[in-house]
N, C-alpha and C. Protein backbone atom coordinates (compact mmCIF):
# COMPACT_ATOMS: atom_id res chain seq x y z
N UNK A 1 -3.79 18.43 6.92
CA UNK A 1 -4.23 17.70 5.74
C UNK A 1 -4.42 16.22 6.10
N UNK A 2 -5.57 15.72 5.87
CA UNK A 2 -5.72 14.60 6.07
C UNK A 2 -4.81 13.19 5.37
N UNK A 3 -4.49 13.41 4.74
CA UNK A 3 -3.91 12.41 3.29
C UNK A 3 -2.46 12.18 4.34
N UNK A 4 -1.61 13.40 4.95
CA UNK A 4 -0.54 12.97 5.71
C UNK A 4 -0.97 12.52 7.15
N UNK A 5 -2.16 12.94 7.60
CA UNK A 5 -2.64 12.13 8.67
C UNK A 5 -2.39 10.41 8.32
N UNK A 6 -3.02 10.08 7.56
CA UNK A 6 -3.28 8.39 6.95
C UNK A 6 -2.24 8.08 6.54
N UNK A 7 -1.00 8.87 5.86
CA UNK A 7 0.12 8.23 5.28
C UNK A 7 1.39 8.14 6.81
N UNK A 8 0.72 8.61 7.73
CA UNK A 8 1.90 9.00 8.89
C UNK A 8 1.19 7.59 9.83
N UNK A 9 -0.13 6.99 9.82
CA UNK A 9 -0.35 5.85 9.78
C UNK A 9 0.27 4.31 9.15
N UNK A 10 0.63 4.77 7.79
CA UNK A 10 1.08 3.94 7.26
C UNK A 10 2.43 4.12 7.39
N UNK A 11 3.09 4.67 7.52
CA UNK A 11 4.82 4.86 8.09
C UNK A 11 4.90 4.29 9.37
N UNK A 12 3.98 4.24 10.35
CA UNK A 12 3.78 3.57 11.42
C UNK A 12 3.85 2.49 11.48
N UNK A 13 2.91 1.54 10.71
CA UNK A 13 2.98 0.35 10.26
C UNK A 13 4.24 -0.34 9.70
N UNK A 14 4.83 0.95 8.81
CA UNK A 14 5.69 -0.13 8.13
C UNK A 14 6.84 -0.08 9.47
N UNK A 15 6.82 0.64 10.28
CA UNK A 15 8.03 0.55 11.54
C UNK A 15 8.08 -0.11 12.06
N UNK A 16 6.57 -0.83 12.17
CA UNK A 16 6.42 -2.37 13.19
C UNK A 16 7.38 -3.23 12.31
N UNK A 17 6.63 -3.15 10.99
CA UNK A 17 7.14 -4.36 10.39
C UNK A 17 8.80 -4.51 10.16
N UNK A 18 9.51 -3.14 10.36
CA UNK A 18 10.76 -3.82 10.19
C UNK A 18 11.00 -4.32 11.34
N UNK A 19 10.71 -3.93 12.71
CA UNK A 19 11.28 -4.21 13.71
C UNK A 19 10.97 -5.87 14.25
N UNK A 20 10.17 -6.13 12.72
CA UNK A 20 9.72 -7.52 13.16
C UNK A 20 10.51 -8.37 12.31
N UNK A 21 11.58 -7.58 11.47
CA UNK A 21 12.19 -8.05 10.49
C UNK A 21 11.30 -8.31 9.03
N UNK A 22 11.02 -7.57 8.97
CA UNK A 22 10.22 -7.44 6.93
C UNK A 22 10.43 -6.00 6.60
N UNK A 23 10.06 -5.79 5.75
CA UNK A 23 10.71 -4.68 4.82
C UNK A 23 9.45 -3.96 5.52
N UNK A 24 10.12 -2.65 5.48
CA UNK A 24 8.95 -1.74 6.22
C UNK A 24 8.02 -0.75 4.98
N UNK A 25 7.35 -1.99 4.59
CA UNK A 25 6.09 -1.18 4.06
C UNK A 25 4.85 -0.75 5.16
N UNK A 26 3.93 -0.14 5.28
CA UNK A 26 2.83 -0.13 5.48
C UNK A 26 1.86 0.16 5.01
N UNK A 27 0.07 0.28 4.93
CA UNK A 27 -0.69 0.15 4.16
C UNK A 27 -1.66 0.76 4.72
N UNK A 28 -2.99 1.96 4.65
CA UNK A 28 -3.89 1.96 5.40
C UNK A 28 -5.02 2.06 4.06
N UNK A 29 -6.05 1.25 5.26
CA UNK A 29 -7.38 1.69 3.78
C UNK A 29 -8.68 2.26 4.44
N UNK A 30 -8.85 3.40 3.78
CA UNK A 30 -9.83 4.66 4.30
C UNK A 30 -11.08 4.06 3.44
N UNK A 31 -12.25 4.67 3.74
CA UNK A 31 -13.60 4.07 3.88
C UNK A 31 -14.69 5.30 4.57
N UNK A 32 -15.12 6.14 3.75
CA UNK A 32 -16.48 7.03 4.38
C UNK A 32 -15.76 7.62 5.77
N UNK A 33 -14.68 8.51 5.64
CA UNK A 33 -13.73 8.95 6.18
C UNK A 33 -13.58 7.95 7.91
N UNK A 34 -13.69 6.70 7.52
CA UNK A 34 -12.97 5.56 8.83
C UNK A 34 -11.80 4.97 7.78
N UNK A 35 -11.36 4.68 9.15
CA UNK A 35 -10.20 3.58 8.70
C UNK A 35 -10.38 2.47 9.20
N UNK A 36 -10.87 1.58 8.11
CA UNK A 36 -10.78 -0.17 8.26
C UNK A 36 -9.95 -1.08 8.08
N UNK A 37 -8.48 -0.67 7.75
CA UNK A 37 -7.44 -1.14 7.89
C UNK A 37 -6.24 -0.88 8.17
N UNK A 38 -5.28 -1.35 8.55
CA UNK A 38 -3.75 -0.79 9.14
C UNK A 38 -3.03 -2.04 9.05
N UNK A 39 -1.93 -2.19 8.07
CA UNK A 39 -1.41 -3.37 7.80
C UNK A 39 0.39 -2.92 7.35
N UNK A 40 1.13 -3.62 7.68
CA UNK A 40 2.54 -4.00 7.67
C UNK A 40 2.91 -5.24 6.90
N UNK A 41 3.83 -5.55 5.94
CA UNK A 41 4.67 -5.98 5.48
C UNK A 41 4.53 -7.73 6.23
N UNK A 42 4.22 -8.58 6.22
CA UNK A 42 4.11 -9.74 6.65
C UNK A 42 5.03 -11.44 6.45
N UNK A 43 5.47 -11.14 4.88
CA UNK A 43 6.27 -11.94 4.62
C UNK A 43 7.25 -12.60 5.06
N UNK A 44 7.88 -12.80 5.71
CA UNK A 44 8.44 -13.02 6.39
C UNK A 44 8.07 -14.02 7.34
N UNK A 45 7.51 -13.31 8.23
CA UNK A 45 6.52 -14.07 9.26
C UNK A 45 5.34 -14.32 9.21
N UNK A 46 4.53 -14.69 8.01
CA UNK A 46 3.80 -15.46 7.68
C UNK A 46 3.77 -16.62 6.83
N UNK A 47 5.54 -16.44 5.92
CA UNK A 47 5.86 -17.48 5.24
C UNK A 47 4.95 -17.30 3.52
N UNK A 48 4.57 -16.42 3.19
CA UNK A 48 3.18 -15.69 2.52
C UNK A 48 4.16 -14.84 1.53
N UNK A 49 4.22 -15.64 0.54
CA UNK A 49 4.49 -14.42 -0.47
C UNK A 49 3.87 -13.28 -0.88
N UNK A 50 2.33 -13.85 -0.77
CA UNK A 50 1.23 -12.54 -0.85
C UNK A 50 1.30 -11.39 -0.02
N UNK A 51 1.86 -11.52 0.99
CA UNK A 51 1.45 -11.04 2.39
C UNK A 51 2.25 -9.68 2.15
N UNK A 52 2.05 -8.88 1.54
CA UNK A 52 2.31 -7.42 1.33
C UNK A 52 1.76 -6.77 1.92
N UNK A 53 1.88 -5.42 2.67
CA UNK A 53 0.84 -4.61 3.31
C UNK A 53 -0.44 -4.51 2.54
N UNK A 54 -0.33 -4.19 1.11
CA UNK A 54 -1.60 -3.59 0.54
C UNK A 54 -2.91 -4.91 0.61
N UNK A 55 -1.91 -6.05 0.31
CA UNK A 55 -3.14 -7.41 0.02
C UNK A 55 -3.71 -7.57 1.76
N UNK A 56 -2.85 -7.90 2.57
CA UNK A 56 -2.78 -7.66 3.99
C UNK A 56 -4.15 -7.24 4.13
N UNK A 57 -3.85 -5.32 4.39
CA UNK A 57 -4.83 -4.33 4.56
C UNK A 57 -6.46 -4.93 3.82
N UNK A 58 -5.76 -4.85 2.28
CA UNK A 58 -7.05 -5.16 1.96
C UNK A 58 -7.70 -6.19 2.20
N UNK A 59 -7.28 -7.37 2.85
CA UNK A 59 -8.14 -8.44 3.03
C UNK A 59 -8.94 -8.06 4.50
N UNK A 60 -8.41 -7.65 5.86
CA UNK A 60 -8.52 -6.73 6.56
C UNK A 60 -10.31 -6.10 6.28
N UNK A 61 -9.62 -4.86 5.57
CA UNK A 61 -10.68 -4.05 5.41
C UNK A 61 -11.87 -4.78 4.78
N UNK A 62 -11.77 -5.70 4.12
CA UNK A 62 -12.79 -6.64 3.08
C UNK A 62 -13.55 -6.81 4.21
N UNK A 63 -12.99 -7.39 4.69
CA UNK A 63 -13.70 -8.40 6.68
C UNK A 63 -14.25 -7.66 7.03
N UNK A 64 -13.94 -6.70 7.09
CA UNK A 64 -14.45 -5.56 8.01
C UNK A 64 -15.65 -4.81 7.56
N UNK A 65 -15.10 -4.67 6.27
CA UNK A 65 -16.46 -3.63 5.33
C UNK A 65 -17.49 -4.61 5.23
N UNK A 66 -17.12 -5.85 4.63
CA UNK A 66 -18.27 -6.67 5.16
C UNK A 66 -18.75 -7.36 2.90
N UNK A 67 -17.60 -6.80 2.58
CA UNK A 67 -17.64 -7.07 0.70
C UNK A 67 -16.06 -7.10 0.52
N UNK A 68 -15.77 -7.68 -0.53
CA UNK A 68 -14.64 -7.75 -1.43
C UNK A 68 -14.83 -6.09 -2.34
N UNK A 69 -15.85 -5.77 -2.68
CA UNK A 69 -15.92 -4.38 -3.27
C UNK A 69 -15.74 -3.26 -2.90
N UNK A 70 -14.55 -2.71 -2.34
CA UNK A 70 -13.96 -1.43 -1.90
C UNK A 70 -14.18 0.08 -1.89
N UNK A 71 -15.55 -0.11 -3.36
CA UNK A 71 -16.03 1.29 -4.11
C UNK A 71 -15.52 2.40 -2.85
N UNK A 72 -15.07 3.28 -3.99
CA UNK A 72 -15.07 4.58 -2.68
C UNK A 72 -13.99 4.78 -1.96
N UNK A 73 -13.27 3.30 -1.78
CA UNK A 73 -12.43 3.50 -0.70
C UNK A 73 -11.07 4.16 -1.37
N UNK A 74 -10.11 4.69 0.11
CA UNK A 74 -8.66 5.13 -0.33
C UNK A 74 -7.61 4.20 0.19
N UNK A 75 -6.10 3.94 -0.22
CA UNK A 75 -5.70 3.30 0.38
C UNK A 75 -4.06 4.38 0.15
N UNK A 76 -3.90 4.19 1.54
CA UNK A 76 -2.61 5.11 1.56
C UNK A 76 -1.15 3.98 1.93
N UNK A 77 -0.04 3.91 0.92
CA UNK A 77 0.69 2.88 1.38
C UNK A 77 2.18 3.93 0.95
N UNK A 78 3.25 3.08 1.98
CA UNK A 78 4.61 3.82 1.64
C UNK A 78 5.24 3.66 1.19
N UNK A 79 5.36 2.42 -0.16
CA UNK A 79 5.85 2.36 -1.26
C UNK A 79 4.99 2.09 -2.29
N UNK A 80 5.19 2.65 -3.64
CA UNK A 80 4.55 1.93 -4.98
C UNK A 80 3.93 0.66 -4.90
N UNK A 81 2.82 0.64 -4.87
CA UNK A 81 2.65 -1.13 -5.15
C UNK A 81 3.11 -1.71 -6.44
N UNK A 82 3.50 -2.47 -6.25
CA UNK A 82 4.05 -4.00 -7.44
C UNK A 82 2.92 -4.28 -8.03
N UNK A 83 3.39 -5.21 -8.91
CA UNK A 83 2.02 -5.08 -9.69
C UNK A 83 0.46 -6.32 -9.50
N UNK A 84 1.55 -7.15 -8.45
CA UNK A 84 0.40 -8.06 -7.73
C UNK A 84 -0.22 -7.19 -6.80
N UNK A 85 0.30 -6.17 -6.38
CA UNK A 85 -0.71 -5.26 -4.99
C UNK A 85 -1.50 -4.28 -6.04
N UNK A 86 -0.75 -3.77 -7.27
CA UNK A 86 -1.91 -2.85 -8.11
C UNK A 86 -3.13 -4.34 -8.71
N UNK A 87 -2.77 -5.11 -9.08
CA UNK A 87 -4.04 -5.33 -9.55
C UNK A 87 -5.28 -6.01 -8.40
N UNK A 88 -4.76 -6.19 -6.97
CA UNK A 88 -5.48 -6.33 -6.01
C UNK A 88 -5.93 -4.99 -5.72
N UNK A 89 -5.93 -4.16 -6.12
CA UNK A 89 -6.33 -2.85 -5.58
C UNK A 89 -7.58 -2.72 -6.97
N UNK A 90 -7.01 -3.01 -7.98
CA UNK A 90 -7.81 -3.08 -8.89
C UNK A 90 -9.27 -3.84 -8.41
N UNK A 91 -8.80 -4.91 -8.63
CA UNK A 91 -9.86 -5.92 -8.37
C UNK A 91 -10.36 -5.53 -7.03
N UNK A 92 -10.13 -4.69 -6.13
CA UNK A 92 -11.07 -4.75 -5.11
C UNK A 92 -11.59 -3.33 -5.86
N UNK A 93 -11.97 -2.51 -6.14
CA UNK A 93 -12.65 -1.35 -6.94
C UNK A 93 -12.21 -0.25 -5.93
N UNK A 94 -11.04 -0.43 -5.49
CA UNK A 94 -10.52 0.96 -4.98
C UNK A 94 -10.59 2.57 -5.52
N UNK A 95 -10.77 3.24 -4.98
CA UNK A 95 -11.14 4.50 -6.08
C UNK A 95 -9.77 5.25 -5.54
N UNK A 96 -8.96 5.65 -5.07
CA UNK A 96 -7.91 6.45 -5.07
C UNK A 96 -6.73 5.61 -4.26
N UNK A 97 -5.78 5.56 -4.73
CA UNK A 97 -4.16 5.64 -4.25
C UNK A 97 -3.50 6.16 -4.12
N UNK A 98 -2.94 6.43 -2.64
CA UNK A 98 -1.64 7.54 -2.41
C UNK A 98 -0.59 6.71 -2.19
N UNK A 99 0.55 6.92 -2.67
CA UNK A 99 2.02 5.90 -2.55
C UNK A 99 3.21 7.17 -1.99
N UNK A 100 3.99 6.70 -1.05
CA UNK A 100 4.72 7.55 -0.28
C UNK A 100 6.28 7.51 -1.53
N UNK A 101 7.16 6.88 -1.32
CA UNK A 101 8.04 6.60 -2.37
C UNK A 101 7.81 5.93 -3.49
N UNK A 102 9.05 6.17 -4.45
CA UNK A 102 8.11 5.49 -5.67
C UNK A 102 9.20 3.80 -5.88
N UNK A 103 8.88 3.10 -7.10
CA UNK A 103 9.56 1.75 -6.59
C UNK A 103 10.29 1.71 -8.23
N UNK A 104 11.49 2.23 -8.73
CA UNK A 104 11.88 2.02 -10.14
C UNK A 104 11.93 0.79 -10.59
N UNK A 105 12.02 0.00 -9.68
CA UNK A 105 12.50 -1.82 -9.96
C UNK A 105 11.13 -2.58 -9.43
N UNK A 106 10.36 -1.67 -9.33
CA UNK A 106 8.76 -2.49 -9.34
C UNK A 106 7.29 -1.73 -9.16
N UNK A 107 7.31 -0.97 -8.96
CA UNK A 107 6.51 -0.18 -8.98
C UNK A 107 4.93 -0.26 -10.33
N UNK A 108 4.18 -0.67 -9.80
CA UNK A 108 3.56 -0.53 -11.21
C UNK A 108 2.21 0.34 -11.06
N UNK A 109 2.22 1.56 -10.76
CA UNK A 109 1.67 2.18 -10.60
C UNK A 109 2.08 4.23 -11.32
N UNK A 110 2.97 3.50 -12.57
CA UNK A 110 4.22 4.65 -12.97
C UNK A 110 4.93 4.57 -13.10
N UNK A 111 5.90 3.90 -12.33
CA UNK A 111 7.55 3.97 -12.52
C UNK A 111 7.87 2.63 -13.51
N UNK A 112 7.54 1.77 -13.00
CA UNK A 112 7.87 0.35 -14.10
C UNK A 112 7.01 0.38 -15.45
N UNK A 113 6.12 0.63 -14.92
CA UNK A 113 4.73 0.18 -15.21
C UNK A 113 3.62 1.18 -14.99
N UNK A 114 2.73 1.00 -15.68
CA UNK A 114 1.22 1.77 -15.22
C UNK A 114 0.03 1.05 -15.06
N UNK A 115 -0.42 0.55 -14.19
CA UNK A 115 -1.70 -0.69 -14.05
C UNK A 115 -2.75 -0.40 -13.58
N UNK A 116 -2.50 1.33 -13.42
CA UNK A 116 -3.31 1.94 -12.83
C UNK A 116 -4.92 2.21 -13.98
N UNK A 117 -4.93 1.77 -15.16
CA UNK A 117 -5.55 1.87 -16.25
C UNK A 117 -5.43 0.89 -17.44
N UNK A 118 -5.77 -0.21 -17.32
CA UNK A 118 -5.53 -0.97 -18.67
C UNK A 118 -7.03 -1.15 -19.58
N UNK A 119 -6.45 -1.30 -20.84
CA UNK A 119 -8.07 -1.02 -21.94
C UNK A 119 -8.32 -2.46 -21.24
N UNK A 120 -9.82 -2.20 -21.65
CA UNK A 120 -11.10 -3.30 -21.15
C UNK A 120 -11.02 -3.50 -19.80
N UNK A 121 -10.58 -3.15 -19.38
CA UNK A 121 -10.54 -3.36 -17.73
C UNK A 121 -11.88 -2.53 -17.18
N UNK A 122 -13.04 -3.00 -16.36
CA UNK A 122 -13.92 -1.83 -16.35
C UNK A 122 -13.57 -1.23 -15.10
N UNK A 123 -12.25 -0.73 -14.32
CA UNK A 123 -12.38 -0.20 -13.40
C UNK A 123 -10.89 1.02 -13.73
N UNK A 124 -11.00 1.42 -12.87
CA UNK A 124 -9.55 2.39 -12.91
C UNK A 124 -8.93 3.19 -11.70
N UNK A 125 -7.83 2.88 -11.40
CA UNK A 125 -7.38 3.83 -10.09
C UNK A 125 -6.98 5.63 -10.56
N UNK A 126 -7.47 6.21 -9.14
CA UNK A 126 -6.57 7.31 -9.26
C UNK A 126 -5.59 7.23 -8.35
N UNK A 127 -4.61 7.82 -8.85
CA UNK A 127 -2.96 7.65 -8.36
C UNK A 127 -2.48 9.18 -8.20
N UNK A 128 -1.51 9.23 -6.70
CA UNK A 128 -0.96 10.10 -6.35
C UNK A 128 0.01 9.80 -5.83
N UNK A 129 1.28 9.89 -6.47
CA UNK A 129 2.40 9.36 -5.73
C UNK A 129 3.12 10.42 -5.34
N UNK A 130 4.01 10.22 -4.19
CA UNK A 130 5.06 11.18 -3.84
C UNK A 130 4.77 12.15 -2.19
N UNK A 131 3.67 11.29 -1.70
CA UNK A 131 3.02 11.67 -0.80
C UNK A 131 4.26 11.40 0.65
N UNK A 132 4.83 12.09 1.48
CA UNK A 132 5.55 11.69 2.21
C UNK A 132 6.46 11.02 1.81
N UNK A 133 7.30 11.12 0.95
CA UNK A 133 7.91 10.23 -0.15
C UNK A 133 9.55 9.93 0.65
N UNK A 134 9.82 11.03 1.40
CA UNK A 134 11.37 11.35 1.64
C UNK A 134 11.46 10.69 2.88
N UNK A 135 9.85 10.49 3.54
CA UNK A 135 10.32 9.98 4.69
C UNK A 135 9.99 7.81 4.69
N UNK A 136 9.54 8.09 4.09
CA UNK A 136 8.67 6.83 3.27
C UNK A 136 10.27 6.10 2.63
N UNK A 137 11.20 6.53 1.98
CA UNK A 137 12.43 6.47 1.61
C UNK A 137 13.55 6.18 2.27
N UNK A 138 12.72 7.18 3.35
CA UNK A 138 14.48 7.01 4.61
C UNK A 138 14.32 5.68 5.28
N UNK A 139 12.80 5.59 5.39
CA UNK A 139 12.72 4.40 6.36
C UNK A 139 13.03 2.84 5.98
N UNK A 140 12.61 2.71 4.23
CA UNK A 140 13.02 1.51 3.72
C UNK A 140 15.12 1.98 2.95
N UNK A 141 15.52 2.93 3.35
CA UNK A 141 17.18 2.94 3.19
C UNK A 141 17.91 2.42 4.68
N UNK A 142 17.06 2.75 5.71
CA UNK A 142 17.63 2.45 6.81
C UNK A 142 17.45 1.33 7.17
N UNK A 143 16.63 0.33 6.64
CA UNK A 143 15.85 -0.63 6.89
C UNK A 143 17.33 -1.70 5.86
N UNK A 144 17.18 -1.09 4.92
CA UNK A 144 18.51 -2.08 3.81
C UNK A 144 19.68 -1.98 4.25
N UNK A 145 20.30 -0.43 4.99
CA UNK A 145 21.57 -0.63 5.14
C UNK A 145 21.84 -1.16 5.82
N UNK A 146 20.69 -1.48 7.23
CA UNK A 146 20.99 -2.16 8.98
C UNK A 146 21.42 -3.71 8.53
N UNK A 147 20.63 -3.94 7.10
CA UNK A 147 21.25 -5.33 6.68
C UNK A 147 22.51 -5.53 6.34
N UNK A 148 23.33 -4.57 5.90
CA UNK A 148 24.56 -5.13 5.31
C UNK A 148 25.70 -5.29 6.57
């Protein structure tokens, strides 16, 4: 299945990023079955509050695709996006989201929140969460406990 191909990408990513010390998210964004982005968790070491995998990726893939307009595209990431990464997903006209774990304390894609659809908004995500979820989970638990 392809969807765990791309999400076993983005578990990849987020492994760099802990080992670089940031929370191990990762992010990939699919495109006319390529991948134009592969992004990790940055904060930290960019000093970038923005610097989330998903905004990351998507700025990335923007460069790359060659538009800010995403139509079409997928973006596979291993936690819920927050709700500054859902409405960048928004605003780039992403057409599907897969999220590996889900985020109860931020998540706005379901669990907090749903941003995946607001009235007057003319765009809308589709959402699939729970994709690789357990392993997507282990990696940001192991990632918190190495801290204490």
């Amino acid at each position: 299945m392809k969807h765990k191909y791309y999400m076993a990408i983005a578990l990849a990513a987020a492994a760099r990023s802990a080992r670089q010390g940031e929370t191990p998210v990762g992010a990939v964004v699919v495109k006319d079955g390529s991948i134009l982005a592969v992004a990790g968790n940055s904060r930290e070491q960019d000093k970038d509050p923005t610097a989330h995998a998903e905004i990351v990726a998507l700025r990335q893939a923007a460069k790359r695709w060659g538009d800010w307009r995403l139509y079409g595209s997928t973006v596979y990431v291993t936690l819920e996006p927050c709700p500054m990464c859902a409405g960048a997903l928004l605003q780039a006209r992403v057409k599907t989201v897969y999220y590996g774990a889900s985020d109860p304390k931020g998540g706005a894609l379901g669990s907090l929140m749903d941003m995946s659809f607001i009235q007057g908004f003319n765009h809308r995500l589709e959402v699939h969460g729970g994709l690789l979820a357990d392993k997507a989970a282990k990696q940001l638990k192991q990632f918190f406990r190495s801290l204490r």
